[in-house]
N, C-alpha and C. Protein backbone atom coordinates (compact mmCIF):
# COMPACT_ATOMS: atom_id res chain seq x y z
N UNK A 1 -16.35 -7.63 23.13
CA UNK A 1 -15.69 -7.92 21.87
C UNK A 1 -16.04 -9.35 21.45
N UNK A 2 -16.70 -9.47 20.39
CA UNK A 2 -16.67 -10.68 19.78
C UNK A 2 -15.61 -11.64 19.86
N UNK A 3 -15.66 -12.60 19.91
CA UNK A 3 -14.86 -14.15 19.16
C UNK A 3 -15.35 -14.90 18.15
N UNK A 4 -14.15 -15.51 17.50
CA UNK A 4 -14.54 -16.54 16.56
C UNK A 4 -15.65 -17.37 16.69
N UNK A 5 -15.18 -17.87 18.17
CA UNK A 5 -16.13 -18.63 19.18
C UNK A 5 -17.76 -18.39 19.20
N UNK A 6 -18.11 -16.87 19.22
CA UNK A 6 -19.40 -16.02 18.83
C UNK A 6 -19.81 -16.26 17.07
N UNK A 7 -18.86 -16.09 16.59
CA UNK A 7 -19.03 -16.28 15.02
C UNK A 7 -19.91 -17.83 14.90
N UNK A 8 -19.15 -18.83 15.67
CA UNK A 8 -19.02 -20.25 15.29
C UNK A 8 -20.75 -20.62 15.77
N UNK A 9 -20.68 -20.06 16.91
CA UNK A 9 -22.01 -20.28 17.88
C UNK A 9 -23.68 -19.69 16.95
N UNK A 10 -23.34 -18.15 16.18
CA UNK A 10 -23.81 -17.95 15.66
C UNK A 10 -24.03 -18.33 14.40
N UNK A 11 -23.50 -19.29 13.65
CA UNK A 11 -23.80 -19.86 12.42
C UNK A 11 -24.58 -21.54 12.69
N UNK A 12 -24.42 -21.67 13.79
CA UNK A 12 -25.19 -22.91 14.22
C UNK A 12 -24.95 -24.33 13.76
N UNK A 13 -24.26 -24.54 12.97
CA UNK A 13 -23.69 -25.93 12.15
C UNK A 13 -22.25 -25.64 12.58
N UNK A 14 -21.76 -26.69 13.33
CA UNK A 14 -20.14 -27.22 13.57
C UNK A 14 -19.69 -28.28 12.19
N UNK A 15 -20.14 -28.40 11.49
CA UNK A 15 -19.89 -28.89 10.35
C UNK A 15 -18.96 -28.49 9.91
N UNK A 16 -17.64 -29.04 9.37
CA UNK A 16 -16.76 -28.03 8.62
C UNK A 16 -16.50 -29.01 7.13
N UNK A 17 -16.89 -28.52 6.26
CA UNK A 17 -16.91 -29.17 4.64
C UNK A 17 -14.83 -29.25 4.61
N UNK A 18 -14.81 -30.79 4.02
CA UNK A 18 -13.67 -31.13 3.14
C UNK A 18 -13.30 -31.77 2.58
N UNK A 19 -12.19 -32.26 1.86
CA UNK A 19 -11.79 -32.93 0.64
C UNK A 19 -10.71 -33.37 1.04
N UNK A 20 -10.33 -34.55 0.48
CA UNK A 20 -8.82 -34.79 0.71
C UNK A 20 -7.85 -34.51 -0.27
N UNK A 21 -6.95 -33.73 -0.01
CA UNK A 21 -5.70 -34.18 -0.94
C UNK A 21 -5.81 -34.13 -2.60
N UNK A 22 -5.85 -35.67 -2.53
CA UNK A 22 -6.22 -36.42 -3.80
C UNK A 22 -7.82 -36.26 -4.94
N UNK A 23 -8.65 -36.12 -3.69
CA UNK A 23 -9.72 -35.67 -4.79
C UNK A 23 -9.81 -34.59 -5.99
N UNK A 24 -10.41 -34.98 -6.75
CA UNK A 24 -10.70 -34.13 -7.89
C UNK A 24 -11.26 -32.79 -7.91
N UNK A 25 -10.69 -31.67 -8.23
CA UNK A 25 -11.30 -30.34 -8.09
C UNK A 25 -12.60 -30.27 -8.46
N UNK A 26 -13.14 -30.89 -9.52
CA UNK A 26 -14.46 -31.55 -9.46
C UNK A 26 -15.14 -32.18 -8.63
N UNK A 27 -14.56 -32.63 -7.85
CA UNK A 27 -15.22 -33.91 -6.60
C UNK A 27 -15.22 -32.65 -5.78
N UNK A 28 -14.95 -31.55 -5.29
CA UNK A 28 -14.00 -30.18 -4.43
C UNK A 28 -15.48 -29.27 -4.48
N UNK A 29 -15.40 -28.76 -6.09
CA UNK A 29 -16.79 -27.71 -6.52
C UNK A 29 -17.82 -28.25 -6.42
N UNK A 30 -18.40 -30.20 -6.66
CA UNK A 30 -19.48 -29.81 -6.61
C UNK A 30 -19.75 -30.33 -5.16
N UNK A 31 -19.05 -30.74 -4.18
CA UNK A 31 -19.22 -30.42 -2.69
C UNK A 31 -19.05 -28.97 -2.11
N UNK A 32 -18.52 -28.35 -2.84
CA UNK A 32 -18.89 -27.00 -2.53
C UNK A 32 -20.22 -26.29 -2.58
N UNK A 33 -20.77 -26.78 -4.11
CA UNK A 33 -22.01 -26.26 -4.60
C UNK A 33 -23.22 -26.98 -3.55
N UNK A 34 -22.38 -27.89 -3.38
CA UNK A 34 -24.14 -28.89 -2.17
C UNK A 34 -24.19 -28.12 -1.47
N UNK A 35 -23.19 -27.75 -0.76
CA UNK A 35 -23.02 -27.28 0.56
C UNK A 35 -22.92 -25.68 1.08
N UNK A 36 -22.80 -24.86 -0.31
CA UNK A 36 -23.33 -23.57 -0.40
C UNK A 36 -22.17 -22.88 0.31
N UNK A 37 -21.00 -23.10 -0.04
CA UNK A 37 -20.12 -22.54 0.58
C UNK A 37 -19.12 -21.99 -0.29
N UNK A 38 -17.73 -21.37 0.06
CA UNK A 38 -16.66 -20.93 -0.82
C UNK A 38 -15.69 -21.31 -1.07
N UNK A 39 -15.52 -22.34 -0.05
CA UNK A 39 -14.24 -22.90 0.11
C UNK A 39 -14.05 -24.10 1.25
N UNK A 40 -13.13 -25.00 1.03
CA UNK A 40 -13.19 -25.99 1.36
C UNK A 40 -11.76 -26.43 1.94
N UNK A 41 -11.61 -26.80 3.64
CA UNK A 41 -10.03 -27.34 4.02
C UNK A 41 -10.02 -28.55 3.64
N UNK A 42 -8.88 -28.46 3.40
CA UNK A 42 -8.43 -29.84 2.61
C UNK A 42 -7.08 -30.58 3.69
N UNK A 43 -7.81 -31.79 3.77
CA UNK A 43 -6.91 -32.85 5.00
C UNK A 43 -6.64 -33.86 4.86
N UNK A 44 -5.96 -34.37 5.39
CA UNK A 44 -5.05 -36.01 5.26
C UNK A 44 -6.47 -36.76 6.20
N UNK A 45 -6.47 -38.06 5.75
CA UNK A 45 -7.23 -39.14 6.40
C UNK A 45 -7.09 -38.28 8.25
N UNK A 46 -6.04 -38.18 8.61
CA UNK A 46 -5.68 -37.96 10.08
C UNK A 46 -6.25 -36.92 10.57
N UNK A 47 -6.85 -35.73 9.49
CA UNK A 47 -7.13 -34.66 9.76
C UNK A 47 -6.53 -33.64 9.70
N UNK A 48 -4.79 -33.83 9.72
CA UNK A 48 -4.39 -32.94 9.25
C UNK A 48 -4.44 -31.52 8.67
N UNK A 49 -4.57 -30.16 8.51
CA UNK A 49 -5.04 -29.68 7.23
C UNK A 49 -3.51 -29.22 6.50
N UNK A 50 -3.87 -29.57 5.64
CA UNK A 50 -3.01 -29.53 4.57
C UNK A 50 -2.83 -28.26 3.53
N UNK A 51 -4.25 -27.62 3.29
CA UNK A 51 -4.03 -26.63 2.05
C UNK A 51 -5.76 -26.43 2.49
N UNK A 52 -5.92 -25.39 1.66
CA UNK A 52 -7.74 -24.73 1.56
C UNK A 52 -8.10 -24.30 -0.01
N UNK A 53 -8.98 -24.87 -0.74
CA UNK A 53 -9.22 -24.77 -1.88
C UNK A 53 -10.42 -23.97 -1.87
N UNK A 54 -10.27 -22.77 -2.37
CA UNK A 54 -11.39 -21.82 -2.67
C UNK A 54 -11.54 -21.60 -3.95
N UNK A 55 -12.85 -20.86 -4.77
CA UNK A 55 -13.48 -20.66 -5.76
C UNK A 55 -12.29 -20.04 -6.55
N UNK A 56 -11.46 -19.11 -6.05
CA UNK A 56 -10.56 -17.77 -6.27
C UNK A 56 -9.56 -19.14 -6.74
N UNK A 57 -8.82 -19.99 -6.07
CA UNK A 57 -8.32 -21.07 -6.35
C UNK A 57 -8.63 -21.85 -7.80
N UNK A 58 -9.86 -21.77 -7.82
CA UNK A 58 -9.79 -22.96 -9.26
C UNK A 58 -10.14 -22.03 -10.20
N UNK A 59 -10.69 -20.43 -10.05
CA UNK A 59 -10.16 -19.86 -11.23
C UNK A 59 -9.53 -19.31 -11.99
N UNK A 60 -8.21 -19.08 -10.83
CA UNK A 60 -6.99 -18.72 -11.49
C UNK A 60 -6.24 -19.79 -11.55
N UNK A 61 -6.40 -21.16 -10.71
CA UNK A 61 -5.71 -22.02 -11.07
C UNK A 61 -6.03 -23.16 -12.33
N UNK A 62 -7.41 -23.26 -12.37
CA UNK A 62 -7.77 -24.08 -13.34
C UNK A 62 -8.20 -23.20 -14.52
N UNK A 63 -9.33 -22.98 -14.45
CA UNK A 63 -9.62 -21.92 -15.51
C UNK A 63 -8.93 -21.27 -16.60
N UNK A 64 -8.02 -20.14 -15.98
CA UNK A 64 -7.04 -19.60 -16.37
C UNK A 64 -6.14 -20.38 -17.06
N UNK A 65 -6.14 -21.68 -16.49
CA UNK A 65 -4.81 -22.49 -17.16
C UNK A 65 -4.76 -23.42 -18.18
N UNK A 66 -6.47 -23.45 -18.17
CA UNK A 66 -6.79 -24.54 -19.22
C UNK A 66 -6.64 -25.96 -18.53
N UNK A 67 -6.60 -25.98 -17.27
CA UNK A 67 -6.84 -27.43 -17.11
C UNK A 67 -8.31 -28.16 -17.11
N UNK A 68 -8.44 -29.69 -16.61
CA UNK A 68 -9.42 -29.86 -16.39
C UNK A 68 -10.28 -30.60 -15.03
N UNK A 69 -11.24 -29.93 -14.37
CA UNK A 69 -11.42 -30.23 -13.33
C UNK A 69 -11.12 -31.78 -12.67
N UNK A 70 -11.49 -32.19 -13.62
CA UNK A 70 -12.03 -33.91 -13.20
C UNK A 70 -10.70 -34.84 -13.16
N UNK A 71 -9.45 -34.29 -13.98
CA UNK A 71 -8.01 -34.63 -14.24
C UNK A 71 -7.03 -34.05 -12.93
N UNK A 72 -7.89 -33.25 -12.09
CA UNK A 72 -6.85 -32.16 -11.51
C UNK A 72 -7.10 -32.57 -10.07
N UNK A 73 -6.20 -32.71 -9.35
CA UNK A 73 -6.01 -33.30 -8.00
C UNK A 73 -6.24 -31.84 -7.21
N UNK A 74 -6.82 -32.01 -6.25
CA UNK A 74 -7.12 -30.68 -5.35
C UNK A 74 -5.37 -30.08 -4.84
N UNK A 75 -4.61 -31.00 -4.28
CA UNK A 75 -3.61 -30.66 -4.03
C UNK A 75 -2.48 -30.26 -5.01
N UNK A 76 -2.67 -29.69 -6.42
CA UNK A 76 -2.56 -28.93 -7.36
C UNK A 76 -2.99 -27.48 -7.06
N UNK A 77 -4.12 -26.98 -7.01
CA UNK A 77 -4.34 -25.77 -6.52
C UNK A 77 -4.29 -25.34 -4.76
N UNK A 78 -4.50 -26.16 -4.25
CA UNK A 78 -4.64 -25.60 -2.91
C UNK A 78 -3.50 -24.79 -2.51
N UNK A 79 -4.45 -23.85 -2.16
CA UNK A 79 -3.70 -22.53 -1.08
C UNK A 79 -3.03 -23.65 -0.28
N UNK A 80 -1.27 -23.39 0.17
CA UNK A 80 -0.93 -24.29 1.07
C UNK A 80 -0.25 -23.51 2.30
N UNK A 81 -0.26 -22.43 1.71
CA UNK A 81 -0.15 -21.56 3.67
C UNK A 81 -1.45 -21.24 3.85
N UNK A 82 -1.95 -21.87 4.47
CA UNK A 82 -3.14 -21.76 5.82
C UNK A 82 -2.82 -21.12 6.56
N UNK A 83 -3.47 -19.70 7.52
CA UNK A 83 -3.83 -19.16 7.93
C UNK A 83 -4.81 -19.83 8.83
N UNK A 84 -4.51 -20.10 10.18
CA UNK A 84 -5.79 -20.34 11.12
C UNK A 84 -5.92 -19.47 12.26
N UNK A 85 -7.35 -19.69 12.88
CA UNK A 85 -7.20 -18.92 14.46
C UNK A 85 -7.59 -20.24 15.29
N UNK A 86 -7.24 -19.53 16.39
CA UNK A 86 -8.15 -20.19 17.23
C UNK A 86 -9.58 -19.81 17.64
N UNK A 87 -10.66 -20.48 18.47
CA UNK A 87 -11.78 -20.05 18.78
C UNK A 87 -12.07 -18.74 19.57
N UNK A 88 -10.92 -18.72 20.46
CA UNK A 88 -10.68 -17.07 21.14
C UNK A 88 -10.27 -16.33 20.67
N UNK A 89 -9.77 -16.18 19.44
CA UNK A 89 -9.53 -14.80 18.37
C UNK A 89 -10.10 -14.01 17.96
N UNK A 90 -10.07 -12.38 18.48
CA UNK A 90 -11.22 -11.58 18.12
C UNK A 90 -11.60 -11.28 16.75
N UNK A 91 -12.73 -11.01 16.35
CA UNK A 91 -13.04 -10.58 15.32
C UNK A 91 -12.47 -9.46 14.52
N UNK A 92 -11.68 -8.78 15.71
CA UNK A 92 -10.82 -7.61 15.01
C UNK A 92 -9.45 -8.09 14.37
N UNK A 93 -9.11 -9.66 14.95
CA UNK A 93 -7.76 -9.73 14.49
C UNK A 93 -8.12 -10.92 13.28
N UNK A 94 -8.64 -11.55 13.41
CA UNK A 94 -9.31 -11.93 12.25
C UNK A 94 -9.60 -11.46 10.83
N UNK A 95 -10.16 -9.99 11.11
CA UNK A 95 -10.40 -8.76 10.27
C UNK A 95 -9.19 -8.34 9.86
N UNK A 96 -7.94 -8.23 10.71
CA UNK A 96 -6.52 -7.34 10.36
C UNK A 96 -6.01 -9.15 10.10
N UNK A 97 -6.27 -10.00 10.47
CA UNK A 97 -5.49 -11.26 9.18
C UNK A 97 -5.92 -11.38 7.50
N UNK A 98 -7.53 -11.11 7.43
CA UNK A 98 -7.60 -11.17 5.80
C UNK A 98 -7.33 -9.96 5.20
N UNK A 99 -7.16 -9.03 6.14
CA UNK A 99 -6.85 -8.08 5.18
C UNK A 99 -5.21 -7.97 4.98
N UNK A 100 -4.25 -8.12 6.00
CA UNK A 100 -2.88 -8.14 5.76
C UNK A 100 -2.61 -9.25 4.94
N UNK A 101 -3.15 -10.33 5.17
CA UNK A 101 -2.84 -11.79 4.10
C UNK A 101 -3.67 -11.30 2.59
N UNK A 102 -4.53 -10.86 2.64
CA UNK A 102 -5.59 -10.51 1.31
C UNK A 102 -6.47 -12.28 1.12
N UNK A 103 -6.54 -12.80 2.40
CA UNK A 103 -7.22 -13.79 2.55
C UNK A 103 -9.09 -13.92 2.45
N UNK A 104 -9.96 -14.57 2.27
CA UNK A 104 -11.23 -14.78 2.79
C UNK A 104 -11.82 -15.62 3.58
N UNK A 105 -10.99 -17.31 3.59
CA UNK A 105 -11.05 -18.06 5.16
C UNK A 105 -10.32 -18.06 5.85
N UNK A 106 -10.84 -18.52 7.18
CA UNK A 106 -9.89 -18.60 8.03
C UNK A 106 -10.65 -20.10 8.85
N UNK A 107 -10.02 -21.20 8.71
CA UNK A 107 -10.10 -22.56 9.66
C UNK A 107 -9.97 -21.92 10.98
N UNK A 108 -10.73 -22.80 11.82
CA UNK A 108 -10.58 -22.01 13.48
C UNK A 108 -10.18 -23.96 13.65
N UNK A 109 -8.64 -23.72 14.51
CA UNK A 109 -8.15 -24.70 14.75
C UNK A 109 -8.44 -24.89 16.29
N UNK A 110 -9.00 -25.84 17.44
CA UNK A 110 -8.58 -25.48 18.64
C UNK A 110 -8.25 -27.14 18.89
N UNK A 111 -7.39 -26.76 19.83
CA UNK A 111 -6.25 -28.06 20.48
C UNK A 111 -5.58 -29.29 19.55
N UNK A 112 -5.52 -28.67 17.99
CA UNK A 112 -4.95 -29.40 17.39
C UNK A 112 -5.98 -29.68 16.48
N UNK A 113 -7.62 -29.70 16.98
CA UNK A 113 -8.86 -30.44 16.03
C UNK A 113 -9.23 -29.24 14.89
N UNK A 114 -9.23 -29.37 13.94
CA UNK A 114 -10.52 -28.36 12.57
C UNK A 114 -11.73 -28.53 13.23
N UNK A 115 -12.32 -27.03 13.82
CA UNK A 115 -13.75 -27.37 15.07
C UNK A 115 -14.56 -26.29 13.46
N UNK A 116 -13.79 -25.48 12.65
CA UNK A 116 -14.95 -24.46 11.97
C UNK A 116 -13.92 -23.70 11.08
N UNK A 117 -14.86 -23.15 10.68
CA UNK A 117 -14.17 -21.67 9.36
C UNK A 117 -15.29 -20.58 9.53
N UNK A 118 -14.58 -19.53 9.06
CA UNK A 118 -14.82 -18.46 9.20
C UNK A 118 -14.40 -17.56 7.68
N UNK A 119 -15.64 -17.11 7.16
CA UNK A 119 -15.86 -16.20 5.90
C UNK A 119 -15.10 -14.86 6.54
N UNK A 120 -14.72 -14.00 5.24
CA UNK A 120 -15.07 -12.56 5.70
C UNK A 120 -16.01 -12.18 5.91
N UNK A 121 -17.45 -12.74 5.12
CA UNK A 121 -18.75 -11.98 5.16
C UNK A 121 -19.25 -12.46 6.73
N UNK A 122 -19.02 -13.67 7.17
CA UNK A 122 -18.76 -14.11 8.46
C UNK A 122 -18.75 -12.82 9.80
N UNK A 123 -17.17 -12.29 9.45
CA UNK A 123 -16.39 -11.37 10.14
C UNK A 123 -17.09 -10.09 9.96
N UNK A 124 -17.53 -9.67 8.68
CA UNK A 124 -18.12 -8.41 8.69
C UNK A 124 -19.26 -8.10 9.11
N UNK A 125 -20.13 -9.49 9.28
CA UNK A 125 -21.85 -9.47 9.42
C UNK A 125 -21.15 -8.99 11.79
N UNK A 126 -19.82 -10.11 11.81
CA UNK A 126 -19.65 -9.93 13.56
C UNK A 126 -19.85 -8.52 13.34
N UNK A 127 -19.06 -7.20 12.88
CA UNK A 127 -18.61 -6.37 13.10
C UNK A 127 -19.89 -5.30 12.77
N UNK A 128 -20.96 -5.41 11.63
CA UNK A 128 -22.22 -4.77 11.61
C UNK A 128 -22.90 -5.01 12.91
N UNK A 129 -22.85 -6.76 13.70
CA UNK A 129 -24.04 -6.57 14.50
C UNK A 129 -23.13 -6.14 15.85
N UNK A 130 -22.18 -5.77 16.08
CA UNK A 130 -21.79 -5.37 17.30
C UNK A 130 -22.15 -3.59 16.39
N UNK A 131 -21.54 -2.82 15.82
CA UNK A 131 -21.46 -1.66 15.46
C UNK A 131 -23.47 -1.68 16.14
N UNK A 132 -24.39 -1.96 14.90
CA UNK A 132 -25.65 -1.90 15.47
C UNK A 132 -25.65 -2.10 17.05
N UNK A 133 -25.00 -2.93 17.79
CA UNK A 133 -25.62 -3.39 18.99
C UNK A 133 -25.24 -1.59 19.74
N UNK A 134 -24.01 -1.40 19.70
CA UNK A 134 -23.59 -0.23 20.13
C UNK A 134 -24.48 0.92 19.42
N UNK A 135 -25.02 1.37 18.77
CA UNK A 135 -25.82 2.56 18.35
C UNK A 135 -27.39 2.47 18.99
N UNK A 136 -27.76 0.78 19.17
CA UNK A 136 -28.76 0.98 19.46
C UNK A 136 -29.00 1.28 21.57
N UNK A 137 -27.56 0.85 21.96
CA UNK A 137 -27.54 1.38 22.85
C UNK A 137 -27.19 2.84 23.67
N UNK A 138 -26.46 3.63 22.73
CA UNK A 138 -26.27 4.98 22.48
C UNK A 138 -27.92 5.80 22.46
N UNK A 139 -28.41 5.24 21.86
CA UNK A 139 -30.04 5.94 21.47
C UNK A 139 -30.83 5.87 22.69
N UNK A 140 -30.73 4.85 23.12
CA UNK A 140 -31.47 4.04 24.24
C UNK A 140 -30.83 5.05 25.24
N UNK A 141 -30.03 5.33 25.82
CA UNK A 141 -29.46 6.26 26.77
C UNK A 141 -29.54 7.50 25.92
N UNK A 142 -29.39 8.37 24.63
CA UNK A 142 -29.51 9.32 24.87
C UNK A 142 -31.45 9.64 24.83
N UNK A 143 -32.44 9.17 25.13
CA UNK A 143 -33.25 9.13 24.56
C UNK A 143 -33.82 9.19 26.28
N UNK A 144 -33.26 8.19 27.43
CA UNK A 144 -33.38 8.47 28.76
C UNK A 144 -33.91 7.04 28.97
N UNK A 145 -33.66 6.25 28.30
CA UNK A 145 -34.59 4.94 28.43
C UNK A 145 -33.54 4.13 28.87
N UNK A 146 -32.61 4.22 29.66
CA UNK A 146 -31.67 3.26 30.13
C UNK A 146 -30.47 4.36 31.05
C-alpha cells in the first residue's frame, strides 16, 4: 500500500510553495503561476500553517465578488480548516479525506514541520500506478512467467 511518503518521494522536489498571511492574492497567483502549481499553504513567519489558498479560492472568492487581487490580503480568502496528513497516511485515506471534505490538497505535516502537499491528481496517478502494478503482475503469473 502506498504512502504519502511514496507520493512525496515520487514527485522528487521537497519544496513546498507559500505565502504569508498578509500577502497579496496577487503576490499568491503569480507564485503560483511560476511554480506551476494549484495551490499554496499559507504560514506565519514561524511556519505555522494557517489557511491554504487555492485557484477554487480566488474564484469564488475574488472573482465572483468583484474584488481586487492586488488590494486583497491572502488571509481574506484562505481556506482556514486545513486538512493535513501525515507522511504515513495511505493513499486510500487520503483518497476517502478529499472526497468526504470535497477537498484537492492535502499539506503532509510530520513532527510539527510543512515537509509537502499532496494533489488529488497526486493521489490518483498513486492509485493508477499501483492498480497497473497489480495487473501487470496478474498477467505475468497467469501467462506462467512468475
Amino acid at each position: 500500500m502506498k504512502t504519502v511518503k511514496h507520493i512525496l518521494e515520487a514527485k522528487g522536489s521537497d519544496e513546498v510553495h507559500t505565502v504569508g498571511p498578509d500577502d497579496s492574492v496577487l503576490n499568491a497567483l503569480e507564485r503560483m503561476a511560476e511554480k506551476g502549481v494549484g495551490a499554496l499553504v499559507i504560514t506565519e513567519a514561524s511556519g505555522q500553517i494557517v489557511g491554504l489558498l487555492s485557484e477554487r479560492d480566488y474564484a469564488r472568492k475574488v472573482v465572483l465578488l468583484g474584488r481586487v487581487s492586488k488590494d486583497t490580503p491572502a488571509r481574506d480568502i484562505m481556506t482556514t480548516e486545513v486538512v493535513c496528513v501525515a507522511p504515513e497516511q495511505s493513499v486510500d485515506i487520503c483518497m476517502g479525506l478529499m472526497t468526504q471534505k470535497h477537498i484537492r490538497h492535502l499539506p503532509v505535516v510530520s513532527e510539527g514541520r510543512l515537509v509537502g502537499i499532496v494533489s488529488i491528481g497526486d493521489v490518483v496517478k498513486a492509485v493508477i500506478d499501483d492498480q497497473q502494478f497489480a495487473i501487470d503482475e496478474l498477467q505475468h503469473y497467469i501467462m506462467g512467467e512468475r
